[in-house]
Protein backbone atom coordinates (compact mmCIF):
# COMPACT_ATOMS: atom_id res chain seq x y z
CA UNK A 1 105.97 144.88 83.03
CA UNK A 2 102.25 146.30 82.56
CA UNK A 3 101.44 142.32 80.77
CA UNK A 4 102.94 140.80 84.14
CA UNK A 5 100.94 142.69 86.57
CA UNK A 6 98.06 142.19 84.66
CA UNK A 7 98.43 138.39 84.51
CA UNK A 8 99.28 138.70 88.19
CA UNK A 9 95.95 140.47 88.81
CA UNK A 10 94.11 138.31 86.98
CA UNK A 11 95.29 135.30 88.41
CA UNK A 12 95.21 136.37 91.69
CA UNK A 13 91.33 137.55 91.06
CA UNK A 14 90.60 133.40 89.50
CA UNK A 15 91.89 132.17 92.52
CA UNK A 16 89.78 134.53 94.96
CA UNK A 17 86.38 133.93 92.98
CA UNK A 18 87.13 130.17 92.64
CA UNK A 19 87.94 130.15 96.19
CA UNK A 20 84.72 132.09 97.39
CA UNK A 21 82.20 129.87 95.24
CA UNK A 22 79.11 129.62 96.92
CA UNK A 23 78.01 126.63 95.22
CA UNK A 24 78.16 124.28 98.41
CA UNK A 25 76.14 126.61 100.46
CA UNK A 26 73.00 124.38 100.20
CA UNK A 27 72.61 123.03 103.69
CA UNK A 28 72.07 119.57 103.23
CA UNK A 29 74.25 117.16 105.56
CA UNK A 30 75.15 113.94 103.91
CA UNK A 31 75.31 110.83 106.48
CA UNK A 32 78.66 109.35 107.35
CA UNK A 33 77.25 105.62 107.73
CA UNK A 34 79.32 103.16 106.90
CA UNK A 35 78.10 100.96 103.53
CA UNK A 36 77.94 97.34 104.77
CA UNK A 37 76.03 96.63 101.32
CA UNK A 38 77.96 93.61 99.40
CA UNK A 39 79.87 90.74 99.89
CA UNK A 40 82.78 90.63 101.83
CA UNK A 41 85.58 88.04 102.28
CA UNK A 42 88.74 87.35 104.10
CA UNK A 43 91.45 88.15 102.11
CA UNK A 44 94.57 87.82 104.29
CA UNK A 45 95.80 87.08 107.81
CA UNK A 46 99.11 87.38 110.32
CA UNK A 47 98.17 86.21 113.41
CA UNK A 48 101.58 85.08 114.10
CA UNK A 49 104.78 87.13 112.47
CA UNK A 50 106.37 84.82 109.87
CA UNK A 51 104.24 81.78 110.24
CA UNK A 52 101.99 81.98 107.03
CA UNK A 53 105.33 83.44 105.20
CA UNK A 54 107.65 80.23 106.40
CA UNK A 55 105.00 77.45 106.20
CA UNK A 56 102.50 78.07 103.82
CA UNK A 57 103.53 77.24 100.16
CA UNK A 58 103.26 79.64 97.60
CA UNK A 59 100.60 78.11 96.06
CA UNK A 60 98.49 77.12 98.79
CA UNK A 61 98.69 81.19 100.13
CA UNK A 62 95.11 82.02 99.14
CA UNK A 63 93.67 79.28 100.27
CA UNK A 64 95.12 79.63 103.69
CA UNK A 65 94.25 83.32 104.00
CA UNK A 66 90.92 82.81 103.45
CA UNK A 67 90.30 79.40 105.46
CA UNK A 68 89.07 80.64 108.98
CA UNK A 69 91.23 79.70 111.91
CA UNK A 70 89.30 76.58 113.14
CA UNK A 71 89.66 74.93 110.02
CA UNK A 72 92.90 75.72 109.45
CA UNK A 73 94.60 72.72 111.41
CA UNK A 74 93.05 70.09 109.81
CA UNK A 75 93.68 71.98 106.22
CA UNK A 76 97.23 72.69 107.04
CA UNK A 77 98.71 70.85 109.83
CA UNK A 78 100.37 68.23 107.78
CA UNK A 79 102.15 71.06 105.59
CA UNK A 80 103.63 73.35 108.14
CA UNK A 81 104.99 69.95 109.50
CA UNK A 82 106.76 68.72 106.40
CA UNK A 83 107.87 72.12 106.10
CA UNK A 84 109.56 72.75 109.39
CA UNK A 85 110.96 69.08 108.84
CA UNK A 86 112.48 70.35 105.58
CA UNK A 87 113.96 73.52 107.15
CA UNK A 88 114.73 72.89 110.55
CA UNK A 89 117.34 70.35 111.43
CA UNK A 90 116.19 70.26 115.33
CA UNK A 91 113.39 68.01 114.03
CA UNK A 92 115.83 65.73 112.45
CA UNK A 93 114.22 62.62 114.64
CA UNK A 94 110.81 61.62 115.50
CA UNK A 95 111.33 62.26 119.15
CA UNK A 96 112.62 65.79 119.27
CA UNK A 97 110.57 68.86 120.98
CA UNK A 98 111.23 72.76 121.01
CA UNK A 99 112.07 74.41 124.13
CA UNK A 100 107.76 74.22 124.74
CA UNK A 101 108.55 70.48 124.57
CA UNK A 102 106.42 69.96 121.36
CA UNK A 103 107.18 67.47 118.81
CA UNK A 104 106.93 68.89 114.99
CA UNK A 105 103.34 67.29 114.85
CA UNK A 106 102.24 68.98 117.77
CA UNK A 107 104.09 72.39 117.58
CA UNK A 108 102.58 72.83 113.97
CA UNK A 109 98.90 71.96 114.69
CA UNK A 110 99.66 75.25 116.93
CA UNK A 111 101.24 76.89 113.81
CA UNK A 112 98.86 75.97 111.83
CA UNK A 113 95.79 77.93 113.42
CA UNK A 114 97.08 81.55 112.98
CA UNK A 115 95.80 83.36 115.73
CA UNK A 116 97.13 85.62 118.26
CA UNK A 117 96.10 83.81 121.28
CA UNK A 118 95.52 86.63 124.52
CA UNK A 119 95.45 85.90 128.26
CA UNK A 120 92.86 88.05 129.76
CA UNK A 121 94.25 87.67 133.37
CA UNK A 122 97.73 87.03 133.41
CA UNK A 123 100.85 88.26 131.57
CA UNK A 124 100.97 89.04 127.78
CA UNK A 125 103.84 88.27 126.07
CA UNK A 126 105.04 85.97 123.32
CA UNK A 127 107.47 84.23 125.44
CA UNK A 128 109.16 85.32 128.33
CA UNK A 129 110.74 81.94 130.00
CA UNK A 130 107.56 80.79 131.63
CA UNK A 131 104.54 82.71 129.97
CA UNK A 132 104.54 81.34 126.02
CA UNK A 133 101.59 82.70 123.77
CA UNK A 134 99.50 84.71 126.10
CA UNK A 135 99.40 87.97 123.65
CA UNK A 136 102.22 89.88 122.73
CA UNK A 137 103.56 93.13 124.09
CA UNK A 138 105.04 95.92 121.80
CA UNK A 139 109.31 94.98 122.63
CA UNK A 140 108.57 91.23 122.43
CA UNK A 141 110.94 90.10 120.02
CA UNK A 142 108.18 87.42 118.09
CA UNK A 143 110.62 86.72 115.31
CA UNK A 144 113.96 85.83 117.60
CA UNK A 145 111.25 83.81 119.64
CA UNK A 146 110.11 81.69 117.04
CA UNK A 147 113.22 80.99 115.13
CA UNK A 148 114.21 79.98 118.57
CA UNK A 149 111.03 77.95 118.75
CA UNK A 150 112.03 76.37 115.39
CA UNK A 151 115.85 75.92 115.58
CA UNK A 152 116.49 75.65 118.92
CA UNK A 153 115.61 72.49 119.78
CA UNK A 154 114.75 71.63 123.49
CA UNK A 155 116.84 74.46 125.42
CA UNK A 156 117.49 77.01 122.77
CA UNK A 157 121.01 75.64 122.12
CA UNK A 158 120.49 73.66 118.29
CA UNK A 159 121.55 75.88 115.60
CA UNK A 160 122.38 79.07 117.16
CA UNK A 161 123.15 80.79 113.68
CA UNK A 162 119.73 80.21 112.95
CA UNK A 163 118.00 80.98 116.43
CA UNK A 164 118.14 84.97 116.76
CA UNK A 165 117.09 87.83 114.02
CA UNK A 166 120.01 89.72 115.42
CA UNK A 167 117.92 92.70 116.65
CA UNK A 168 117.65 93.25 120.28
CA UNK A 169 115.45 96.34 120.40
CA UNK A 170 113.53 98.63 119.00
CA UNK A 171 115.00 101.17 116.78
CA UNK A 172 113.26 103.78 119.07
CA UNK A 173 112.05 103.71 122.45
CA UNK A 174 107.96 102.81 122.90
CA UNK A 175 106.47 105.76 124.71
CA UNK A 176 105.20 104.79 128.57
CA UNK A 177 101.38 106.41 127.88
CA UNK A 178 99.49 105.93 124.85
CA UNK A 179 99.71 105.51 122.12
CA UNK A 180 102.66 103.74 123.19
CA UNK A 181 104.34 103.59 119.56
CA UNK A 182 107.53 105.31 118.95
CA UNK A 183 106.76 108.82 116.50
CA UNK A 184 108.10 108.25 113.34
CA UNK A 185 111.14 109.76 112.44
């Protein structure tokens, strides 16, 4: 019992003069500033949920992500179209659209630059029915929208099995004041 109290003793004594070092008691402030020294580079990019996963080919990911987003058209235009021609049987003919009433060329020059456009004075939202693009608010549901975009032909109708994600909310309710997210579980 004695050998037991003694370890206890002197453990607890290592821990208070470890604890009570002195050692950083010198003062000096080191800055916080940020080290912009190097070089950097792009190394990835989502403007769009899905997009670069669906229509970018696995070996042309890298160059892609690092291609800025006024280049990318011309890069990748002609890829995202052959691939939503492959995948999406609402393109089957030259002449179809998507409920925007854009033809595969057309709706994948849009793909194709991955940014999240933003209206600074009207609505945001993905897509509500009359306001397509304009930013995105937190319960849009981006991935229903653009299977629907990409299977639905020109009123949503073509290939409803492969038009909605199945998930019509959020698992938790967003929060009415900032910062707006749900707290995880």
């Amino acid at each position: 019992m004695k050998t037991i109290k003694r370890i206890s003793v002197v453990f607890a004594l290592s821990c208070l003069v470890f604890n009570c070092s002195t050692d950083d008691d010198n003062n000096t402030m080191m800055e916080n500033q940020p080290d912009f020294s190097g070089t950097y580079r792009q190394q990835d990019q989502m403007g769009r949920p899905a997009v670069n996963t669906v229509f970018v080919s696995s070996a042309s990911k890298d160059a892609f992500n690092v291609t800025i987003p006024s280049e990318q058209n011309a890069a990748f235009q002609s890829m995202f179209q052959t691939n939503l021609e492959a995948l999406s049987p609402a393109y089957a003919n030259a002449d179809d659209k998507n409920a925007l009433m854009l033809d595969a060329a057309t709706f994948t020059g849009l793909l194709a630059t991955d940014v999240l456009n933003v209206s600074l004075d009207g609505i945001t939202t993905f897509y509500d029915g009359t306001n397509v693009l304009t930013g995105r608010a937190l319960a849009d549901d981006v991935i229903t929208v653009e299977l629907l975009l990409i299977f639905g032909g020109e009123d949503f109708s073509e290939n409803p099995q492969l038009s909605n994600d199945n998930v019509s909310a959020n698992d938790k309710d967003f929060l009415s004041s900032f910062p707006y997210l749900a707290s995880p579980w």
